[in-house]
N, C-alpha and C. Protein backbone atom coordinates (compact mmCIF):
# COMPACT_ATOMS: atom_id res chain seq x y z
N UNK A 1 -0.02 2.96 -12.98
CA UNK A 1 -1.40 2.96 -12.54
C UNK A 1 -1.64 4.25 -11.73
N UNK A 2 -2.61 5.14 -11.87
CA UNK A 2 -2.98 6.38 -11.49
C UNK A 2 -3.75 5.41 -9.47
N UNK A 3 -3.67 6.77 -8.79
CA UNK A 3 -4.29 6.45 -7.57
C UNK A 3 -5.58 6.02 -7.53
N UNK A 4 -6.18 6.34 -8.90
CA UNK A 4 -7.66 5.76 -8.80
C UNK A 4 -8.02 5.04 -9.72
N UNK A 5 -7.36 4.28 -9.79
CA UNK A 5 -7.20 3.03 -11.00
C UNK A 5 -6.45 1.96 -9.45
N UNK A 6 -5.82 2.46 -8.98
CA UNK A 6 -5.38 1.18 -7.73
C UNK A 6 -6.96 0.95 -6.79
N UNK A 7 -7.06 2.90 -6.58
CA UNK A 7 -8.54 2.36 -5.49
C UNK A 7 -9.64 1.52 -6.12
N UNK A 8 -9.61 1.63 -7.26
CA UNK A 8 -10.69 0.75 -8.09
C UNK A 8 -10.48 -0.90 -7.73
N UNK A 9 -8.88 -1.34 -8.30
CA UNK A 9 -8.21 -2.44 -8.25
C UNK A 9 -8.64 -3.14 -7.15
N UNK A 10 -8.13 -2.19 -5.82
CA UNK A 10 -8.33 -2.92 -4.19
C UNK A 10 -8.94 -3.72 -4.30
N UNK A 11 -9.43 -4.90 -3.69
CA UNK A 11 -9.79 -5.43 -2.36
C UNK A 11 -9.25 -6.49 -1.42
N UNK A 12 -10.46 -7.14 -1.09
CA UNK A 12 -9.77 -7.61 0.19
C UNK A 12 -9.60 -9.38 -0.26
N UNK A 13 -8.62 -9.79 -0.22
CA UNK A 13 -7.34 -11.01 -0.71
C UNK A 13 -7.80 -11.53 0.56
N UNK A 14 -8.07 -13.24 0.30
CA UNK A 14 -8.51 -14.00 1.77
C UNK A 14 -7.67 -15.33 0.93
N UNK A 15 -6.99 -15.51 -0.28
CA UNK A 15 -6.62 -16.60 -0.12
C UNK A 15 -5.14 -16.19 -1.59
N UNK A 16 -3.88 -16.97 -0.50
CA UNK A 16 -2.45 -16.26 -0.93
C UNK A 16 -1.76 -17.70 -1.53
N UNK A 17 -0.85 -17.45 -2.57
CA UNK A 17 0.26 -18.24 -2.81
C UNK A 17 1.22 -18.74 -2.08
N UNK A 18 1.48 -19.74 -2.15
CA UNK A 18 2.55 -20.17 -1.31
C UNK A 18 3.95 -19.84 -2.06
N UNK A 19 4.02 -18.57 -1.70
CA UNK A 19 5.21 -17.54 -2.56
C UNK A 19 5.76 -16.43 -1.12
N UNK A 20 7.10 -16.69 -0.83
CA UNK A 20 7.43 -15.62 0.44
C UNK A 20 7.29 -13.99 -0.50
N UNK A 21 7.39 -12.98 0.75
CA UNK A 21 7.15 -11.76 0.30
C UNK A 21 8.92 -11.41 0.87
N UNK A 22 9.67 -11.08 -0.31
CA UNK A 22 11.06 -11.14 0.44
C UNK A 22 11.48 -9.83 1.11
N UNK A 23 12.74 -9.54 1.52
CA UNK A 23 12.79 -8.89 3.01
C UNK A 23 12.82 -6.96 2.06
N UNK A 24 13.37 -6.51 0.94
CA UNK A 24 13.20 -5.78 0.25
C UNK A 24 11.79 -5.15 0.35
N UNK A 25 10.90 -6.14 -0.44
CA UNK A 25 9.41 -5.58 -0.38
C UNK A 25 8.43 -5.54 0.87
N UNK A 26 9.10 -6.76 1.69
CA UNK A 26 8.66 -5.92 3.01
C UNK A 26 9.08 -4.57 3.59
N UNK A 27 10.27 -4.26 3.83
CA UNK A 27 10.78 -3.14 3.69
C UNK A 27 10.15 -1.85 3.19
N UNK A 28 9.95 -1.82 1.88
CA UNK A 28 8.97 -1.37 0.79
C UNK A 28 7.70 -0.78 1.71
N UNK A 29 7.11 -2.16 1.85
CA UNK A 29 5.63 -1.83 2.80
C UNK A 29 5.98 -1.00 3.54
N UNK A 30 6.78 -1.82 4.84
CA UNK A 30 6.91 -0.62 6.07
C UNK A 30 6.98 0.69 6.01
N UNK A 31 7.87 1.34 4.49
CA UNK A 31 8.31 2.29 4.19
C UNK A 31 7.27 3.79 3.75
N UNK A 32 5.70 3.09 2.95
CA UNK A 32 4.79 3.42 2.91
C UNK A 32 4.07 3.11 4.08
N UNK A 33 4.08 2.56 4.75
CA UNK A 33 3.27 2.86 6.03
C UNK A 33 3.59 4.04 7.08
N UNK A 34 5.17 3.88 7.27
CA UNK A 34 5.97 4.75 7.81
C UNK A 34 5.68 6.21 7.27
N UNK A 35 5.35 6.50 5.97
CA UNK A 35 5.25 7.72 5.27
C UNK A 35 3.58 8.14 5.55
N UNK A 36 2.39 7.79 6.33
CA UNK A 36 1.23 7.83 6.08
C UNK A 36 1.10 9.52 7.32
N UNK A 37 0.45 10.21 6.86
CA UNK A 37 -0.14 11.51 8.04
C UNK A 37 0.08 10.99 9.33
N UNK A 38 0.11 11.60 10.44
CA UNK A 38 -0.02 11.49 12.18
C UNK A 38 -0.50 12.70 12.71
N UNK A 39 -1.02 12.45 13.72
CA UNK A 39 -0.93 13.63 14.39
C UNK A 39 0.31 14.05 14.72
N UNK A 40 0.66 15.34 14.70
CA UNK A 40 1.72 15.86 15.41
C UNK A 40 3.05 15.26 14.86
N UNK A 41 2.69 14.12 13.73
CA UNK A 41 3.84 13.76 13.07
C UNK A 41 4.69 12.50 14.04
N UNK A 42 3.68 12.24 15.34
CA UNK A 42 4.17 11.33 16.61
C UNK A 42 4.71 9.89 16.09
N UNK A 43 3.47 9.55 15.03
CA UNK A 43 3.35 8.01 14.69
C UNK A 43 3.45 7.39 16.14
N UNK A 44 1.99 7.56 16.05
CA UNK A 44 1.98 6.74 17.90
C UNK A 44 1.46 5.79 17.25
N UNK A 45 1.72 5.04 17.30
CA UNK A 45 1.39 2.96 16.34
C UNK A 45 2.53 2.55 16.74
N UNK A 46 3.09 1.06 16.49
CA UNK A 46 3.63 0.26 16.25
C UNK A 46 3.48 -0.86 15.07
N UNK A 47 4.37 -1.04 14.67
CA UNK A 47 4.08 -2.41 13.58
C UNK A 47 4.67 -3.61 13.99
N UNK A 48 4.18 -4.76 14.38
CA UNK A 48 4.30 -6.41 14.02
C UNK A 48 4.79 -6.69 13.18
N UNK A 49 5.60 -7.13 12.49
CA UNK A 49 5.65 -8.21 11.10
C UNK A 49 5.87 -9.39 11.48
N UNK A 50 4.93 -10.06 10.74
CA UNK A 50 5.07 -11.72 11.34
C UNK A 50 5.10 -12.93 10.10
N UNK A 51 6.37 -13.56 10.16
CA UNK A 51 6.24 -14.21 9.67
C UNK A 51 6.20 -15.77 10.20
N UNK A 52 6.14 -16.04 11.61
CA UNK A 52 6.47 -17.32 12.04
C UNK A 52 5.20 -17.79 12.11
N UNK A 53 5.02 -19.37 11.45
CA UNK A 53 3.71 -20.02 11.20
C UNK A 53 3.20 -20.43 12.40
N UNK A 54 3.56 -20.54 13.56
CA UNK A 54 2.79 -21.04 14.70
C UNK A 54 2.08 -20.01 14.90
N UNK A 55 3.05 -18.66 15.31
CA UNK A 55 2.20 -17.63 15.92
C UNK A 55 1.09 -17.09 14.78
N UNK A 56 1.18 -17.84 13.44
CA UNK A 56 0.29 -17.04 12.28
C UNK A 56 -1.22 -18.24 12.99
N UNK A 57 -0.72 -19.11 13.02
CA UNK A 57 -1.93 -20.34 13.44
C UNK A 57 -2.41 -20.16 14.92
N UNK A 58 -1.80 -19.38 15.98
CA UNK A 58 -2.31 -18.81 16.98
C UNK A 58 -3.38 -17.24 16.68
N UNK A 59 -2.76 -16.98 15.39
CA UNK A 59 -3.75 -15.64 15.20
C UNK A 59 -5.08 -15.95 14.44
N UNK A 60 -4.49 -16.84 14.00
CA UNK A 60 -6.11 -17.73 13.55
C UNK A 60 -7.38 -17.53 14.32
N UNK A 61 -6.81 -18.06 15.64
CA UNK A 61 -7.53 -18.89 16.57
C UNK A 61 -8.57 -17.50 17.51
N UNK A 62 -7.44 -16.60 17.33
CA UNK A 62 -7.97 -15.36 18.10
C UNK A 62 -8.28 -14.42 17.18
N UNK A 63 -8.70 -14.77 16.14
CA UNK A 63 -9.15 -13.85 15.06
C UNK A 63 -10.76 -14.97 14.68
N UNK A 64 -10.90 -15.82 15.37
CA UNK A 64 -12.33 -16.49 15.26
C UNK A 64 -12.42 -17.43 13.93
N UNK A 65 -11.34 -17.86 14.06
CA UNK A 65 -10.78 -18.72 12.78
C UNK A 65 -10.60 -18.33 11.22
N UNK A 66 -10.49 -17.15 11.03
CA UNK A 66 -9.89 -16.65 9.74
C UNK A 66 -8.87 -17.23 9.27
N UNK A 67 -8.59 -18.38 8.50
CA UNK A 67 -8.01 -19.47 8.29
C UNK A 67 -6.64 -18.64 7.45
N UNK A 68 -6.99 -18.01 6.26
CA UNK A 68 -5.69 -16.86 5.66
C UNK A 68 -5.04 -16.19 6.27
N UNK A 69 -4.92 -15.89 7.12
CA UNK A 69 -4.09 -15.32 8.22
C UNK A 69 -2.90 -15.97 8.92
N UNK A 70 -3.00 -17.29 8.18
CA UNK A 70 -1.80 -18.23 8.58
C UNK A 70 -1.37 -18.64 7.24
N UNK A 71 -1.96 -18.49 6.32
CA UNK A 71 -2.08 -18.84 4.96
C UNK A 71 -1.24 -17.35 3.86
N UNK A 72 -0.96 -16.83 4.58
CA UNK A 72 -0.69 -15.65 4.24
C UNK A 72 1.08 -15.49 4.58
N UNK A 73 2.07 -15.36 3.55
CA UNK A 73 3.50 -15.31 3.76
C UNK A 73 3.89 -14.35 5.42
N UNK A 74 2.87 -12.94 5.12
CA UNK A 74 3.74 -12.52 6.32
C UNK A 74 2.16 -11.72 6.59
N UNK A 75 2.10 -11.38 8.05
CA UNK A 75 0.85 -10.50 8.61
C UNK A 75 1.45 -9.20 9.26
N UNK A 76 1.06 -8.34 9.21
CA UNK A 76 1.49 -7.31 9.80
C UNK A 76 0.32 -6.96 11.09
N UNK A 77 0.97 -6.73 12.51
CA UNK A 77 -0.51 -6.12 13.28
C UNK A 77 0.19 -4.62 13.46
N UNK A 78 -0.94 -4.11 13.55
CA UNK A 78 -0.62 -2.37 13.88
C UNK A 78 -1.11 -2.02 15.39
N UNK A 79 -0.63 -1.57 16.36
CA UNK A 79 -0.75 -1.69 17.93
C UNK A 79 -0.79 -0.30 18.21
N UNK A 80 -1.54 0.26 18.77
CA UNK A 80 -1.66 1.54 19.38
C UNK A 80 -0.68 2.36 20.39
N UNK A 81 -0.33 3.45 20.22
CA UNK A 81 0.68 3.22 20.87
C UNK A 81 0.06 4.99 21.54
N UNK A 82 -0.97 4.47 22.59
CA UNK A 82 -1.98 5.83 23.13
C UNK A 82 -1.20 6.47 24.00
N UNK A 83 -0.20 6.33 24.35
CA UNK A 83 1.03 6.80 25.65
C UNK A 83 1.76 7.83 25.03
N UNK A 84 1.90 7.26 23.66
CA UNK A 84 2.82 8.29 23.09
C UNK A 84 1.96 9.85 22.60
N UNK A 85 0.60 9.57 21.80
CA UNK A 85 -0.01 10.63 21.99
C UNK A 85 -0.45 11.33 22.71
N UNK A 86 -1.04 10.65 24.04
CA UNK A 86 -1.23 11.41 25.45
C UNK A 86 -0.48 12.12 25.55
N UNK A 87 0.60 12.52 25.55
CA UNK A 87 1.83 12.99 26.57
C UNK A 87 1.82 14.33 25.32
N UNK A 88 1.25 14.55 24.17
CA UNK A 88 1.04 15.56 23.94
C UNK A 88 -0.21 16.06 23.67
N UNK A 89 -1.40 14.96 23.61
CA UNK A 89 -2.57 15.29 23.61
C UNK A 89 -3.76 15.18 24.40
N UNK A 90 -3.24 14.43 25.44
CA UNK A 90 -4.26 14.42 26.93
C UNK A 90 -5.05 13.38 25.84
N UNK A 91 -6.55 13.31 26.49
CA UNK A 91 -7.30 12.16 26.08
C UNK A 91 -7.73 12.45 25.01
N UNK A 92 -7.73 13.10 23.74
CA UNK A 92 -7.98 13.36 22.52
C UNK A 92 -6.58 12.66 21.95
N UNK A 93 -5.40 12.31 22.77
CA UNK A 93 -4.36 11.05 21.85
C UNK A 93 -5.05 10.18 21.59
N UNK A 94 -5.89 9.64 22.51
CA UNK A 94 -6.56 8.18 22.28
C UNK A 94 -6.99 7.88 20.80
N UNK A 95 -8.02 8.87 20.42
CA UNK A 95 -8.40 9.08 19.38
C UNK A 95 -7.01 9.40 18.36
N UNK A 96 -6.37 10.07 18.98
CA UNK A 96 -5.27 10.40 16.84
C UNK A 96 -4.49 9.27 17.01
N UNK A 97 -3.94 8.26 17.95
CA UNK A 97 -3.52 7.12 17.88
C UNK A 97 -3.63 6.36 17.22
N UNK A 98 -5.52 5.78 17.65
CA UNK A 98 -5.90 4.67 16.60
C UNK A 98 -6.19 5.63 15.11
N UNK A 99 -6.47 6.66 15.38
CA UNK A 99 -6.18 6.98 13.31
C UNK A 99 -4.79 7.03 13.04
N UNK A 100 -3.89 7.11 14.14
CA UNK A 100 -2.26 7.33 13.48
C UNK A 100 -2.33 5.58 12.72
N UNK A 101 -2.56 4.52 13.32
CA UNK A 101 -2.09 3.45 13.17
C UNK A 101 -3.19 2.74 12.07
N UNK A 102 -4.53 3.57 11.81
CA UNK A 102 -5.29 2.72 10.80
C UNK A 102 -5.19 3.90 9.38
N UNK A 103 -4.68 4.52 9.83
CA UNK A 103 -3.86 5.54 8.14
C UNK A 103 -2.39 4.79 7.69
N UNK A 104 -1.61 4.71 8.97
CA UNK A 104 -0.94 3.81 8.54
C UNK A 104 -0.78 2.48 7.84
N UNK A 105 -1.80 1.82 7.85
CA UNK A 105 -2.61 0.20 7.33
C UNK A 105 -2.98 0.60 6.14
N UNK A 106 -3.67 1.44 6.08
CA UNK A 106 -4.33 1.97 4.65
C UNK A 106 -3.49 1.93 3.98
N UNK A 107 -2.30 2.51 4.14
CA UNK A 107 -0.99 2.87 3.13
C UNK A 107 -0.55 1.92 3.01
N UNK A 108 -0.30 0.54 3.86
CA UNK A 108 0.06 -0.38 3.92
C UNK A 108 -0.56 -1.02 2.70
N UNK A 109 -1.87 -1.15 2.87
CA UNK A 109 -2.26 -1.77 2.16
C UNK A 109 -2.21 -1.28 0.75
N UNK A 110 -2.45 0.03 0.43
CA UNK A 110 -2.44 0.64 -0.69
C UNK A 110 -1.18 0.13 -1.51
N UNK A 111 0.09 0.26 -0.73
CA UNK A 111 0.97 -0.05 -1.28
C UNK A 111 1.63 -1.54 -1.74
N UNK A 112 0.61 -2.28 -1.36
CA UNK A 112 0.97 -3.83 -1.19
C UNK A 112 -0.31 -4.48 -2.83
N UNK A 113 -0.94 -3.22 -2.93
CA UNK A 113 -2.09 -3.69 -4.08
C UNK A 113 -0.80 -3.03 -4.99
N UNK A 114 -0.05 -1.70 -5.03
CA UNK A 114 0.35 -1.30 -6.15
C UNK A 114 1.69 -1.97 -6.59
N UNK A 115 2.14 -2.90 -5.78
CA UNK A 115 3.46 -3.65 -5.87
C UNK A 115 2.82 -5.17 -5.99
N UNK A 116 1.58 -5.61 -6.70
CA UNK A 116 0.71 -6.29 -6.96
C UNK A 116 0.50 -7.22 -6.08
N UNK A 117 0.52 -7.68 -4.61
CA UNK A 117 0.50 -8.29 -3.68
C UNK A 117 -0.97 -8.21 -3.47
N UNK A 118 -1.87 -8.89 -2.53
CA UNK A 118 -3.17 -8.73 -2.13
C UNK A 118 -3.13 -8.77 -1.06
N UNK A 119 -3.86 -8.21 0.48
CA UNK A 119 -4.30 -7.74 1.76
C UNK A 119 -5.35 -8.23 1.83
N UNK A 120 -5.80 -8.38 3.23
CA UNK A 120 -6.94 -7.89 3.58
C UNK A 120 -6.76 -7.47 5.52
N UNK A 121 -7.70 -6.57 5.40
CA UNK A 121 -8.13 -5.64 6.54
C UNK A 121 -9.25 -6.87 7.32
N UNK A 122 -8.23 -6.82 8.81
CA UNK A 122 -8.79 -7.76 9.54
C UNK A 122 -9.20 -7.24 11.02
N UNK A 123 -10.26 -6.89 11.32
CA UNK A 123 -10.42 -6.13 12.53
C UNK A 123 -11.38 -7.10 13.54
N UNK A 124 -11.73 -8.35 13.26
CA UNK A 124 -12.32 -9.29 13.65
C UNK A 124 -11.45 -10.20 14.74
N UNK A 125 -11.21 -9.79 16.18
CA UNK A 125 -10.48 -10.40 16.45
C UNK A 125 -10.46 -10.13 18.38
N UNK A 126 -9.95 -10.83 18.65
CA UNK A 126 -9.97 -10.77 20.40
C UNK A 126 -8.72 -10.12 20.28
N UNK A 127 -8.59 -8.88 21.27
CA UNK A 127 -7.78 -7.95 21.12
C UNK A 127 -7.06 -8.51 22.27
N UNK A 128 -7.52 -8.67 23.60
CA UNK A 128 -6.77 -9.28 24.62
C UNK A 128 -5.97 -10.20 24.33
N UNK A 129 -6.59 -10.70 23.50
CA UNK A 129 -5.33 -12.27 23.12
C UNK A 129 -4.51 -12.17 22.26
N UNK A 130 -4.99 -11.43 21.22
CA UNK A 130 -3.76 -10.37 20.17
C UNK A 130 -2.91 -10.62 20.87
N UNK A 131 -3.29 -9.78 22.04
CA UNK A 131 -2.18 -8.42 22.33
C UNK A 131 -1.25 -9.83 23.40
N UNK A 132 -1.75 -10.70 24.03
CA UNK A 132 -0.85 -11.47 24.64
C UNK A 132 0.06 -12.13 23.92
N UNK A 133 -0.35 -12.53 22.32
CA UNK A 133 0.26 -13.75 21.51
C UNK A 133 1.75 -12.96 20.88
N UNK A 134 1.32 -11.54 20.75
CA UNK A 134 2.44 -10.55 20.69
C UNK A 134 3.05 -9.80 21.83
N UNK A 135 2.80 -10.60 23.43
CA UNK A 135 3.31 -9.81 24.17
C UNK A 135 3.59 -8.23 24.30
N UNK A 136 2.57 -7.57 24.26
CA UNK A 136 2.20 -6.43 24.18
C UNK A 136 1.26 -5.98 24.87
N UNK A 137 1.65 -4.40 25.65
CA UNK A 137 0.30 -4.01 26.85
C UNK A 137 -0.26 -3.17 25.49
N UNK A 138 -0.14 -2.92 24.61
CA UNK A 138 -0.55 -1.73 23.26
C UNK A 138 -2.03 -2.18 22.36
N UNK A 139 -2.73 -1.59 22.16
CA UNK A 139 -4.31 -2.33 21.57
C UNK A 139 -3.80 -2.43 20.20
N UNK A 140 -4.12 -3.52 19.75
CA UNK A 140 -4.37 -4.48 18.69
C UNK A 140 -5.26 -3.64 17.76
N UNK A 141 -4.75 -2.69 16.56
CA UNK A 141 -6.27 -2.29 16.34
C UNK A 141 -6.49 -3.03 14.48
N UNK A 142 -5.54 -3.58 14.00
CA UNK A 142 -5.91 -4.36 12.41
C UNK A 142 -4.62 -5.21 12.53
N UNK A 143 -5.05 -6.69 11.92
CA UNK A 143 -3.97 -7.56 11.39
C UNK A 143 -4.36 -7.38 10.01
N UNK A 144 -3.31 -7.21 9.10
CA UNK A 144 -3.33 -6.94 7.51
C UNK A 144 -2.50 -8.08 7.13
N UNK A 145 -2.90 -9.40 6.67
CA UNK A 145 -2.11 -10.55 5.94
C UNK A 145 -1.74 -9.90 4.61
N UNK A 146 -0.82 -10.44 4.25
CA UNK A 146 -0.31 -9.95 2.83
C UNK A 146 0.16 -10.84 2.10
N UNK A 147 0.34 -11.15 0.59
CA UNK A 147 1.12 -11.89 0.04
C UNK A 147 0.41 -12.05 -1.69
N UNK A 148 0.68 -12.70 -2.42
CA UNK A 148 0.62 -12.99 -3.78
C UNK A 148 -0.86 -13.58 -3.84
N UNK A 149 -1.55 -13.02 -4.63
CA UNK A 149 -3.11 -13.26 -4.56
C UNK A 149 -3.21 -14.48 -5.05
N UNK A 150 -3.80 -15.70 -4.64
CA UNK A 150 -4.13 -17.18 -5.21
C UNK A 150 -5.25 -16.73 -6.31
N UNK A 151 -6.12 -16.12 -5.46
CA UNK A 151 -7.60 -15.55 -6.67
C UNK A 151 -7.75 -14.20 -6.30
N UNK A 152 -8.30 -13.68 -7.34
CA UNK A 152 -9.28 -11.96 -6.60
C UNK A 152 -10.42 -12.58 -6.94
N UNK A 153 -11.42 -11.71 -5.78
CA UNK A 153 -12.78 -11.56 -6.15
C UNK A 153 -13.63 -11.12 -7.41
N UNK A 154 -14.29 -11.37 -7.74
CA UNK A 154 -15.05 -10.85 -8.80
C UNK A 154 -15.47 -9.30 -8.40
N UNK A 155 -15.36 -8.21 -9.13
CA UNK A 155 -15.78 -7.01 -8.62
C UNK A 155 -17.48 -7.05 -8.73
N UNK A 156 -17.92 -7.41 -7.50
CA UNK A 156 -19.33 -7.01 -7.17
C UNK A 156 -19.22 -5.98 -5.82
N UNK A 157 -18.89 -4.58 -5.98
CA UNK A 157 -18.85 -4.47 -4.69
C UNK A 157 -20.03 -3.98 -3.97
N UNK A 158 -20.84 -3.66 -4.42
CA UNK A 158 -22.21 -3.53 -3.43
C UNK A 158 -22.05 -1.96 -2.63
N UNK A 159 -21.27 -1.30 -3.08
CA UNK A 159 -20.75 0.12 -2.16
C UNK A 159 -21.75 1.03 -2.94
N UNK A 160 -21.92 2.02 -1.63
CA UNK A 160 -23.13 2.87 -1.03
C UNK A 160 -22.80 3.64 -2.33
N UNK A 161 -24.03 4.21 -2.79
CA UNK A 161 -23.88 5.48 -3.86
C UNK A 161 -23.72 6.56 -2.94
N UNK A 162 -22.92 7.61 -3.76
CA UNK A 162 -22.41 8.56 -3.30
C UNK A 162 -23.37 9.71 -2.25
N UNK A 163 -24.84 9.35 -3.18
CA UNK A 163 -25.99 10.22 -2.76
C UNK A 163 -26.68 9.77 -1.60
N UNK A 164 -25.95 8.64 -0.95
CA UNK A 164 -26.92 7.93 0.57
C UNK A 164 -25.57 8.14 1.32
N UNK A 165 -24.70 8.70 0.32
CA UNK A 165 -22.96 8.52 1.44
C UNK A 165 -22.58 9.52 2.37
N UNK A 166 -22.47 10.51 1.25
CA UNK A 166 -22.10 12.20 1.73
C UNK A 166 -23.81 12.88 1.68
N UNK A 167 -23.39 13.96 2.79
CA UNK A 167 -24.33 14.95 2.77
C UNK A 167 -23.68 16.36 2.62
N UNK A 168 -24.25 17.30 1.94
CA UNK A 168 -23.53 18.40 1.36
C UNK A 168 -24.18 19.42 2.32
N UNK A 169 -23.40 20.28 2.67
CA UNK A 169 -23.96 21.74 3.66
C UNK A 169 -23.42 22.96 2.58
N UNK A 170 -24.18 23.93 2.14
CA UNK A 170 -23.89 24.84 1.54
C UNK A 170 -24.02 25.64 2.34
């Protein structure tokens, strides 16, 4: 499958098989996430992998009841890790942080559609309580559930034409 034959493929998976994602293809994931741009090459993020069902049914709860998120073999959260970019970028880390860690997700996810698994991008969520249920002082910035698609959506995607999207400067 060409890169734009997957971006076509994407979307967003809200309901998974009761099929584990085994420790290999997790691996796999991390491995493309691990490989995504940074600033400075820092990878100021962190990754979660979660597979224990209580704490998946506690992320439920602080995600405003997104019920797949416990329903889902394993979740990954991606945590900011703004300390580490500071220390070479003063307060402009803040900013390449959370893009270090949501380029990272992207890839995540990219790579979890091309190893035919389904995602979805979850940014709906109480970050304070995230961040307690994972014992973590680091911001919460996407939980990405993953696992074997039960259904895909029908492709209606409703996305902006190109000509209300971009604006061109010559």
């Amino acid at each position: 499958m060409t890169f734009f034959d997957l971006t076509k493929k994407r979307s967003s998976i809200r309901s998974f098989k009761e099929r584990e994602v085994n420790e290999k293809e997790v691996e796999k994931l991390l491995k493309a996430a691990n490989s995504a741009p940074s600033a400075g090459n820092l990878q100021s993020y962190e990754i979660v992998a979660i597979k224990n069902d209580e704490l998946k049914n506690d992320l439920v709860k602080a995600a405003h009841g997104q019920k797949f998120l416990s329903e889902a073999p394993i979740v990954f959260a991606f945590l900011q890790d703004e300390e580490r970019s500071r220390k070479k970028y003063g307060e402009r880390g803040k900013l390449y942080s959370t893009q270090d860690g949501t380029i990272a997700a992207t890839f995540l996810q990219l790579a979890a559609e091309d190893m035919g698994f389904g995602s979805c991008w979850v940014g709906a969520f109480e970050e304070d309580e995230v961040a307690n249920l994972l014992e973590t002082s680091k911001r919460p910035l996407a939980l990405i559930p993953v696992g074997y698609p039960a259904r895909r959506p029908s492709k209606n995607s409703g996305r902006r034409e190109l000509d209300d999207l971009v604006q061109f400067i010559d």
